[in-house]
N, C-alpha and C. Protein backbone atom coordinates (compact mmCIF):
# COMPACT_ATOMS: atom_id res chain seq x y z
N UNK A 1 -12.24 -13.95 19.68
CA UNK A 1 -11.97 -12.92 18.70
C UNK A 1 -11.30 -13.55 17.49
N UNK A 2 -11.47 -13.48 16.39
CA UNK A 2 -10.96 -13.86 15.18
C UNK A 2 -10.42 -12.97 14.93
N UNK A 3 -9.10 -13.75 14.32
CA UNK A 3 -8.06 -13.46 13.70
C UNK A 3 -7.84 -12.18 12.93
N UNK A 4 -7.33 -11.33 12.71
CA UNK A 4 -7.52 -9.94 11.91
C UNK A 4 -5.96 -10.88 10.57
N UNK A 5 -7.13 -10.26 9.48
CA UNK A 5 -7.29 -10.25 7.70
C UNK A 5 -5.67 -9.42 7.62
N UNK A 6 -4.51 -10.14 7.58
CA UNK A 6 -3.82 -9.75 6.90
C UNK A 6 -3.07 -9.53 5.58
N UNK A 7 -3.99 -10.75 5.12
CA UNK A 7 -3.76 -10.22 3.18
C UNK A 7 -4.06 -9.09 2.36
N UNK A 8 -5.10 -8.61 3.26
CA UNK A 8 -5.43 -7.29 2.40
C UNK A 8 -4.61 -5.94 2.17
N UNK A 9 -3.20 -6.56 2.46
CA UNK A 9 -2.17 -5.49 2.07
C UNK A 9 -1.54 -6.47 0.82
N UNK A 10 -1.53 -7.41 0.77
CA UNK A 10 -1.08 -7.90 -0.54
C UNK A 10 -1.92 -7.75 -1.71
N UNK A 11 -3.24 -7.68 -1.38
CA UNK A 11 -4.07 -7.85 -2.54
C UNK A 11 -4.07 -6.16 -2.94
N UNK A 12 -4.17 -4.97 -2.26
CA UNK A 12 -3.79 -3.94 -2.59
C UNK A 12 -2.53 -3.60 -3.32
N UNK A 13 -1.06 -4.34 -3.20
CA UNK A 13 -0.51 -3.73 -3.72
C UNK A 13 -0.22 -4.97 -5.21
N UNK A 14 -0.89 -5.77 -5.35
CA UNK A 14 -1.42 -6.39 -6.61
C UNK A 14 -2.20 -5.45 -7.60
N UNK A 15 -3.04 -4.80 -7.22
CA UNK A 15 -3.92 -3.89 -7.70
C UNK A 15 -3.20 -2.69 -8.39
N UNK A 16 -1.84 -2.11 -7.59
CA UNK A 16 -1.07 -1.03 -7.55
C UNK A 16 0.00 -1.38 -8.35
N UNK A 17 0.29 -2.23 -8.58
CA UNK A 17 1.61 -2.68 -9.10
C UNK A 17 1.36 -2.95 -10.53
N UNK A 18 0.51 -3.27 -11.13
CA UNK A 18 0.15 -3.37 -12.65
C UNK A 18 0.31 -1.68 -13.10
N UNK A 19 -0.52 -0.77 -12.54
CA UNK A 19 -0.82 0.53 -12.59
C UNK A 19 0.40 1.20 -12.93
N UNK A 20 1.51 1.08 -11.91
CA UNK A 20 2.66 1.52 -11.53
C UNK A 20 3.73 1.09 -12.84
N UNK A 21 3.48 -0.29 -13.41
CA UNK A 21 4.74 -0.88 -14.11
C UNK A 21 3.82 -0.47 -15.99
N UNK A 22 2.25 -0.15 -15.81
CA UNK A 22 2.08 0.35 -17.21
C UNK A 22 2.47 1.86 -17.37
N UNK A 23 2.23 2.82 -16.36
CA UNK A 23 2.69 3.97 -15.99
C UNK A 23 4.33 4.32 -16.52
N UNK A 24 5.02 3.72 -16.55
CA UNK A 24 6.37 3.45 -16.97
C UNK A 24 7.37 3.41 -15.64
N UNK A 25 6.56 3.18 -14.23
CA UNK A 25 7.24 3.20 -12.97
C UNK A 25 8.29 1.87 -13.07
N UNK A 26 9.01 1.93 -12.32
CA UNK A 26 9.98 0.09 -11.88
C UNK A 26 9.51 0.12 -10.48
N UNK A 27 8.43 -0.22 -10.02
CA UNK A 27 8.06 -0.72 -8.40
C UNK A 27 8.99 -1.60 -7.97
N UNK A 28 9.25 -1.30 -6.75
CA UNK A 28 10.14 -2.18 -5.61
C UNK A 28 8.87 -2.36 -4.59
N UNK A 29 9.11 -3.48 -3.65
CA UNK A 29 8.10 -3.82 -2.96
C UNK A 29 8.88 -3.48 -1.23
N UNK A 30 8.54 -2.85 -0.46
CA UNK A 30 9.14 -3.24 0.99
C UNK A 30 10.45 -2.77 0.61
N UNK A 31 10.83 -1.33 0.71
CA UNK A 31 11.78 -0.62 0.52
C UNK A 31 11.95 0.35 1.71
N UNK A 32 13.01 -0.21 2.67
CA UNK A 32 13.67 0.51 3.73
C UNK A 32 13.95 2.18 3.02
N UNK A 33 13.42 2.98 3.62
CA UNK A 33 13.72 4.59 3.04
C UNK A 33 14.85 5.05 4.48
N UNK A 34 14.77 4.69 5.46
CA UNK A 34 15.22 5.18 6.97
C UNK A 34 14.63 4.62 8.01
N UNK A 35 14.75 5.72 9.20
CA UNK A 35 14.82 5.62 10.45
C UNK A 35 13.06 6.00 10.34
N UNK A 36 11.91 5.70 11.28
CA UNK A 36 10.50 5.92 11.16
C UNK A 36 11.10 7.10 12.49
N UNK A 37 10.15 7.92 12.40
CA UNK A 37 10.14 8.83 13.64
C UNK A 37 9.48 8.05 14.81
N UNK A 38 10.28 7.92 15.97
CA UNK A 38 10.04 7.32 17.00
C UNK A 38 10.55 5.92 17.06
N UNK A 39 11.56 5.79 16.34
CA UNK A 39 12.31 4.97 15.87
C UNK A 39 12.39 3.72 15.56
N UNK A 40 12.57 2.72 14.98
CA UNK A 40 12.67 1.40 14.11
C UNK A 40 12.56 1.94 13.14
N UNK A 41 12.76 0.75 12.16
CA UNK A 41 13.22 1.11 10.36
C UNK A 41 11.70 1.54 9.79
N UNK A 42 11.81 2.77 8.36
CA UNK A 42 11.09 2.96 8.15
C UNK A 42 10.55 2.09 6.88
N UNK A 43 9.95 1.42 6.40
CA UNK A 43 9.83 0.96 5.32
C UNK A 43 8.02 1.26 4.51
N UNK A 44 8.39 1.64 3.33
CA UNK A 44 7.32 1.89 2.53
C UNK A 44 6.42 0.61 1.63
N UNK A 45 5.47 0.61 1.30
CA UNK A 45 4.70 -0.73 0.65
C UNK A 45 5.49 -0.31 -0.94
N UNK A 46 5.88 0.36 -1.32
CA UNK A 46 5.93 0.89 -2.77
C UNK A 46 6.99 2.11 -3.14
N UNK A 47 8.36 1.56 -3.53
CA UNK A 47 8.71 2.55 -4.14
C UNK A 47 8.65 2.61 -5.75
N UNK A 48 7.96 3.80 -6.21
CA UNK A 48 8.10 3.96 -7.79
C UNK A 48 9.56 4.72 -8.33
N UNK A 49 9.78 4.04 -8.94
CA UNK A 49 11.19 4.67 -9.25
C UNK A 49 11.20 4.98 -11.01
N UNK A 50 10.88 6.01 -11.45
CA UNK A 50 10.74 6.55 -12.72
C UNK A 50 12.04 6.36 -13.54
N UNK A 51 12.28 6.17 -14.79
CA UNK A 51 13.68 6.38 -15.19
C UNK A 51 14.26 7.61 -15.29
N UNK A 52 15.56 7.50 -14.58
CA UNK A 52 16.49 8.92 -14.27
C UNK A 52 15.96 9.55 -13.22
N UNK A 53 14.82 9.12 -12.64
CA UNK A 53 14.04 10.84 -11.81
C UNK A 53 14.09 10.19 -10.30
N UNK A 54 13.81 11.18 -9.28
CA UNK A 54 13.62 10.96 -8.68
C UNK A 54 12.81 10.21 -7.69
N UNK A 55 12.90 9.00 -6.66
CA UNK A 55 11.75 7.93 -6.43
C UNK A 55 10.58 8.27 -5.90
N UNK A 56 9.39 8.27 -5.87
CA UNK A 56 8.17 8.25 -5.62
C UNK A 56 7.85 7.08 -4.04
N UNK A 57 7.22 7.71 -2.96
CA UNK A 57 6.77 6.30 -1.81
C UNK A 57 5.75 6.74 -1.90
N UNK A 58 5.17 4.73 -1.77
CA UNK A 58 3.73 5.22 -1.77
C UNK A 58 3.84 3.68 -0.34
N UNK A 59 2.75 4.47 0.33
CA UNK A 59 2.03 3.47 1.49
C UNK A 59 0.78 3.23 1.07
N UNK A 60 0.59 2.14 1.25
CA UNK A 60 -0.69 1.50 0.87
C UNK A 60 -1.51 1.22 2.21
N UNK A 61 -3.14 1.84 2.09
CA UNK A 61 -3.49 1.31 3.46
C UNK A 61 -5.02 1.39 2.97
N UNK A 62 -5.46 -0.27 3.64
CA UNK A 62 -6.69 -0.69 3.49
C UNK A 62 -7.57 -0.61 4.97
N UNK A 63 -9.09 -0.75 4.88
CA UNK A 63 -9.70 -0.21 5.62
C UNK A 63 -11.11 -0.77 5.27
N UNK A 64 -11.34 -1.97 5.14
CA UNK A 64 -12.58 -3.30 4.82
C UNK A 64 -13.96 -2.98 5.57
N UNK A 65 -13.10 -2.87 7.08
CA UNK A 65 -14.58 -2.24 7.82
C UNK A 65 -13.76 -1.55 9.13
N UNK A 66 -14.46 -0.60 9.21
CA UNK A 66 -14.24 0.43 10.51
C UNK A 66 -12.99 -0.14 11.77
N UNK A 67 -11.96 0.72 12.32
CA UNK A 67 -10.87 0.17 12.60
C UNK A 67 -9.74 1.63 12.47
N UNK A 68 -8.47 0.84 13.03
CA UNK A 68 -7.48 1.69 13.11
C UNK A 68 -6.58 2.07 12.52
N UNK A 69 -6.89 1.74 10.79
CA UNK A 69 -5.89 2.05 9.81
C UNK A 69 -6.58 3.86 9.67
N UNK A 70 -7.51 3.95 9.91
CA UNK A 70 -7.87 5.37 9.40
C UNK A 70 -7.26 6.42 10.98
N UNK A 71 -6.25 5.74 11.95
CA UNK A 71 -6.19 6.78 12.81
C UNK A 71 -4.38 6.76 12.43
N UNK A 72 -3.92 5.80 11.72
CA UNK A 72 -2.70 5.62 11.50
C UNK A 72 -2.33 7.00 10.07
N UNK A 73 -2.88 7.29 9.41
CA UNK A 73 -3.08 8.29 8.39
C UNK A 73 -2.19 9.38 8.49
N UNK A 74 -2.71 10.10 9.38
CA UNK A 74 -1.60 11.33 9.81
C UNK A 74 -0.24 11.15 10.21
N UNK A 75 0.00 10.45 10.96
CA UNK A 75 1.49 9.85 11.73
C UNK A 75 2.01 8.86 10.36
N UNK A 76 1.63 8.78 9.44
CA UNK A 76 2.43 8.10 8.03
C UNK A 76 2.26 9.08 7.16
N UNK A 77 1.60 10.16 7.11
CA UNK A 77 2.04 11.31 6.11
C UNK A 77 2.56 12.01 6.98
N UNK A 78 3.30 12.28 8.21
CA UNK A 78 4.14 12.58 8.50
C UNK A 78 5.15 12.01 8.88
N UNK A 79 5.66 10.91 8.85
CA UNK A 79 6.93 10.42 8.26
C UNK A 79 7.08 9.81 6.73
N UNK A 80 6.39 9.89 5.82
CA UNK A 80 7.00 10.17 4.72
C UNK A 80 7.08 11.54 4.12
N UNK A 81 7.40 12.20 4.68
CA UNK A 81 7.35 13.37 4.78
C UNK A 81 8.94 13.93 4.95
N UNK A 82 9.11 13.18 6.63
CA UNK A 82 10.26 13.05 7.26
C UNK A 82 11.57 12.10 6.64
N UNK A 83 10.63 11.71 5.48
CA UNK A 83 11.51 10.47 4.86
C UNK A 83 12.02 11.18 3.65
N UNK A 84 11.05 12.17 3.09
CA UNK A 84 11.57 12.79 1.59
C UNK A 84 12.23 13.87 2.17
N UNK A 85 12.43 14.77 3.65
CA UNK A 85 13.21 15.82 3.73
C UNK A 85 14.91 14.79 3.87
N UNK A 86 14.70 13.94 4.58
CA UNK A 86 16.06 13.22 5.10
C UNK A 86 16.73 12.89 3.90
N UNK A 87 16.09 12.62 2.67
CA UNK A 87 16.75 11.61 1.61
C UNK A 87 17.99 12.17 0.26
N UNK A 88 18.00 13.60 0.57
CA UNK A 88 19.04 13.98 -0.09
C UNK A 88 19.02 14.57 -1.04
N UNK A 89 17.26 14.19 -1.82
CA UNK A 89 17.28 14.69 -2.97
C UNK A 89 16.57 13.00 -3.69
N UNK A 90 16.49 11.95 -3.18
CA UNK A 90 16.49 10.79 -3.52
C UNK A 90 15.08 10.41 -3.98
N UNK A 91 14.41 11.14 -2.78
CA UNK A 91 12.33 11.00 -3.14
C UNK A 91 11.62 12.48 -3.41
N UNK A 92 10.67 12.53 -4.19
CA UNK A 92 10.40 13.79 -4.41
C UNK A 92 8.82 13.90 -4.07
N UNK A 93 8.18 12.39 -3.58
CA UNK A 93 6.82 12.79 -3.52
C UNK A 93 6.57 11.42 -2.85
N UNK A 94 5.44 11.49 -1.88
CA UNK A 94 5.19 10.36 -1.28
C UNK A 94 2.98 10.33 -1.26
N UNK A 95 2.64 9.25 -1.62
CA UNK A 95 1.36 9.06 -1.55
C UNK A 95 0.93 7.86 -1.05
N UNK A 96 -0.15 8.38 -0.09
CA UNK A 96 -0.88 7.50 0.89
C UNK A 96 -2.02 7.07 0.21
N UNK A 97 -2.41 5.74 -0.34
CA UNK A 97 -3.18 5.33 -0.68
C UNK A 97 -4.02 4.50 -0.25
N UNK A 98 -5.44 5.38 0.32
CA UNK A 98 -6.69 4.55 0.83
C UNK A 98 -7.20 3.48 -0.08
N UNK A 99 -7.34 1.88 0.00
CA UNK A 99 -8.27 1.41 -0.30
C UNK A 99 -9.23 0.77 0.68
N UNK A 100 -10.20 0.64 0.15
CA UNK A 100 -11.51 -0.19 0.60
C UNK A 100 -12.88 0.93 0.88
N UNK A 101 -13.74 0.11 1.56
CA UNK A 101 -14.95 0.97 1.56
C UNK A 101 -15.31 1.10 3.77
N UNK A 102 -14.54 1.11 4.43
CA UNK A 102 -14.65 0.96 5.65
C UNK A 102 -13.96 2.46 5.91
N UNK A 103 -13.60 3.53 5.73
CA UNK A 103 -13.21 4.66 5.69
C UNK A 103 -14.26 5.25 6.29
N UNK A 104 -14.53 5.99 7.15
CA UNK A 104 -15.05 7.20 7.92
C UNK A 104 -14.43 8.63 7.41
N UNK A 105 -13.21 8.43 7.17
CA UNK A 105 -12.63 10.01 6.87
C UNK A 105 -12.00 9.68 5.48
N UNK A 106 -12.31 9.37 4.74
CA UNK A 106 -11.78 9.23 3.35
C UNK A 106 -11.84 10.56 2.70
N UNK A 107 -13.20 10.93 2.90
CA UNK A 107 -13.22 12.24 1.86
C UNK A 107 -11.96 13.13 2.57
N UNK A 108 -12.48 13.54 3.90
CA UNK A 108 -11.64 14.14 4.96
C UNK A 108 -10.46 14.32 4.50
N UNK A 109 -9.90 12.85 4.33
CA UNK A 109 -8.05 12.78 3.91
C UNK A 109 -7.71 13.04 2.48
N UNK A 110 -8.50 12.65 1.85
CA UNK A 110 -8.59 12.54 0.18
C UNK A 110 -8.82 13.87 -0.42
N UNK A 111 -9.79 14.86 0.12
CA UNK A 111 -9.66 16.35 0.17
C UNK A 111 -8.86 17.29 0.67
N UNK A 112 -7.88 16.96 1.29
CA UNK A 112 -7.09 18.09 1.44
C UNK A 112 -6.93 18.41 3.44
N UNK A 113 -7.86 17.57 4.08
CA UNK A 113 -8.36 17.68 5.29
C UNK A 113 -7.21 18.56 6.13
N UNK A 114 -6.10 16.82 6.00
CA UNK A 114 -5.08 17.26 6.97
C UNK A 114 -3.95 18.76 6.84
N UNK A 115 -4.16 19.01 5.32
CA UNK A 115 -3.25 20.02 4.86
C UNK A 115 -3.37 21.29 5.97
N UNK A 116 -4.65 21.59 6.66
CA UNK A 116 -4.73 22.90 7.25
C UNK A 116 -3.70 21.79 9.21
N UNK A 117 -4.00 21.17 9.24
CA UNK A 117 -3.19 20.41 10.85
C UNK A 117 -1.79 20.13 10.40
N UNK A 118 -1.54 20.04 9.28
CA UNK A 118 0.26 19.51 8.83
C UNK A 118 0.97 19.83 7.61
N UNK A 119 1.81 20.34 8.05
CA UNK A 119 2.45 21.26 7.02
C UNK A 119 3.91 20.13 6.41
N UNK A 120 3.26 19.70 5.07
CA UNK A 120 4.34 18.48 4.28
C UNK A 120 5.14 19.22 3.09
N UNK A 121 4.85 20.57 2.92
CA UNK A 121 5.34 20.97 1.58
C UNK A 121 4.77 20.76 0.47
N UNK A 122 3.70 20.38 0.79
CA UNK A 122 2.84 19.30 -0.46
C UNK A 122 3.58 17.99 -1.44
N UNK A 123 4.25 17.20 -0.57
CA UNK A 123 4.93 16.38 -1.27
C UNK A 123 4.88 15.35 -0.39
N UNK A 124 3.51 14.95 0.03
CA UNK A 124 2.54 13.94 0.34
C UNK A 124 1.56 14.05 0.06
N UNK A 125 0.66 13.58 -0.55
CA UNK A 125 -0.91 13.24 -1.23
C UNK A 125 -1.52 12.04 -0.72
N UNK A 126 -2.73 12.11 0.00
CA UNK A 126 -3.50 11.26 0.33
C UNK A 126 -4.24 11.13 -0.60
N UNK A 127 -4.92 9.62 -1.48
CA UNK A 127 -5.38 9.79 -2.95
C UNK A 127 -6.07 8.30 -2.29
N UNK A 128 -7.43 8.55 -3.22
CA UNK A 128 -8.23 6.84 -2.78
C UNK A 128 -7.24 6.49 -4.09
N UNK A 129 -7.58 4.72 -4.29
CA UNK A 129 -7.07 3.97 -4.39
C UNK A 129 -7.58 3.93 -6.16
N UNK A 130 -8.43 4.49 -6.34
CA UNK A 130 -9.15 4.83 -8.08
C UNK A 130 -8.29 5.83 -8.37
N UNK A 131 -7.96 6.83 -7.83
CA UNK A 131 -7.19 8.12 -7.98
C UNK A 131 -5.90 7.92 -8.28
N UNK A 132 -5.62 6.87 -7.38
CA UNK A 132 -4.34 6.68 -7.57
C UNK A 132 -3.87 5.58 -8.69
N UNK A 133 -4.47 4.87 -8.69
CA UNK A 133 -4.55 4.11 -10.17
C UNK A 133 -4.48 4.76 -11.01
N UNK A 134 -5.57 5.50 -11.75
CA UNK A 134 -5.63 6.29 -13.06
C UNK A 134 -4.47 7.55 -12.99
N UNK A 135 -3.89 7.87 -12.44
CA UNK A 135 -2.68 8.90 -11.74
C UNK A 135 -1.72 7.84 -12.27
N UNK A 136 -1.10 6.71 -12.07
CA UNK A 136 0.32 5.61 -12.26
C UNK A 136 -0.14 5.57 -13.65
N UNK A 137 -1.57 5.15 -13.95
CA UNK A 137 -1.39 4.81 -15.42
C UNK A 137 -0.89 5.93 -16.49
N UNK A 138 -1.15 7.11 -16.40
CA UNK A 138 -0.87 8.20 -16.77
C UNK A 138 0.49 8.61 -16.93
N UNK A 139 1.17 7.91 -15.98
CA UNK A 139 2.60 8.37 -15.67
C UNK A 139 2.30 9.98 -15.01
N UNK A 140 1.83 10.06 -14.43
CA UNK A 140 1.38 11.75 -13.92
C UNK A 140 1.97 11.23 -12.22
N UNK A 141 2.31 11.01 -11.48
CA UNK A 141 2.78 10.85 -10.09
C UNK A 141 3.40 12.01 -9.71
């Protein structure tokens, strides 16, 4: 069995991080938010931190060819979820960002799927990875 491709979380948030810092965001990379539900530390690929406002998490998750990042989806929009009720007032929105072309449920998640199975307040967004780009550049998050 060969080795499983772990750069392709760096090269994603290469992609994200230009977006984020023309947007007028200050990205942090690997930012402890808390406790993960079911416990160990929770940490996000991306915090955007706007000036004065409240911080933005974003998880980044790639998906090259068919596999188990697309079953991990739900159980990470529900703890960042669990991460923006815990924080005080500190995060106001958290987005899960699909890249690649190995997705089975992209539209699924990217439409609204999970909203009728999990109730986030709407202050998690599952967004492909184009969406979410042109969204940072905008400063619209």
């Amino acid at each position: 069995m060969a080795p499983r491709d772990t750069s392709t979380g760096w090269v994603l948030e290469q992609m994200v991080l230009p977006a984020l810092q023309r947007g007028g965001y200050n990205p942090r990379k690997q930012v402890d938010v808390g406790q993960r539900l079911g416990g160990g530390r929770h940490k996000v690929d991306v915090l955007a931190q706007p000036t004065g406002d409240q911080g933005i998490l974003v998880s980044l998750k790639w998906q090259q060819t068919s596999g188990t990042a697309e079953q991990k989806v739900p159980f990470e929009v529900i703890c960042l979820a669990d991460a923006i009720d815990k924080s005080q007032g500190s995060y106001r929105k958290a987005y899960v960002v699909l890249g690649g072309d190995g997705w089975k449920l992209k539209e699924f998640y990217t439409k609204g799927g999970l909203n009728q199975h999990l109730t986030t307040g709407g202050n998690v967004e599952v967004m492909t990875l184009d969406g979410f780009i042109a969204k940072a550049n905008r400063r619209a998050l």
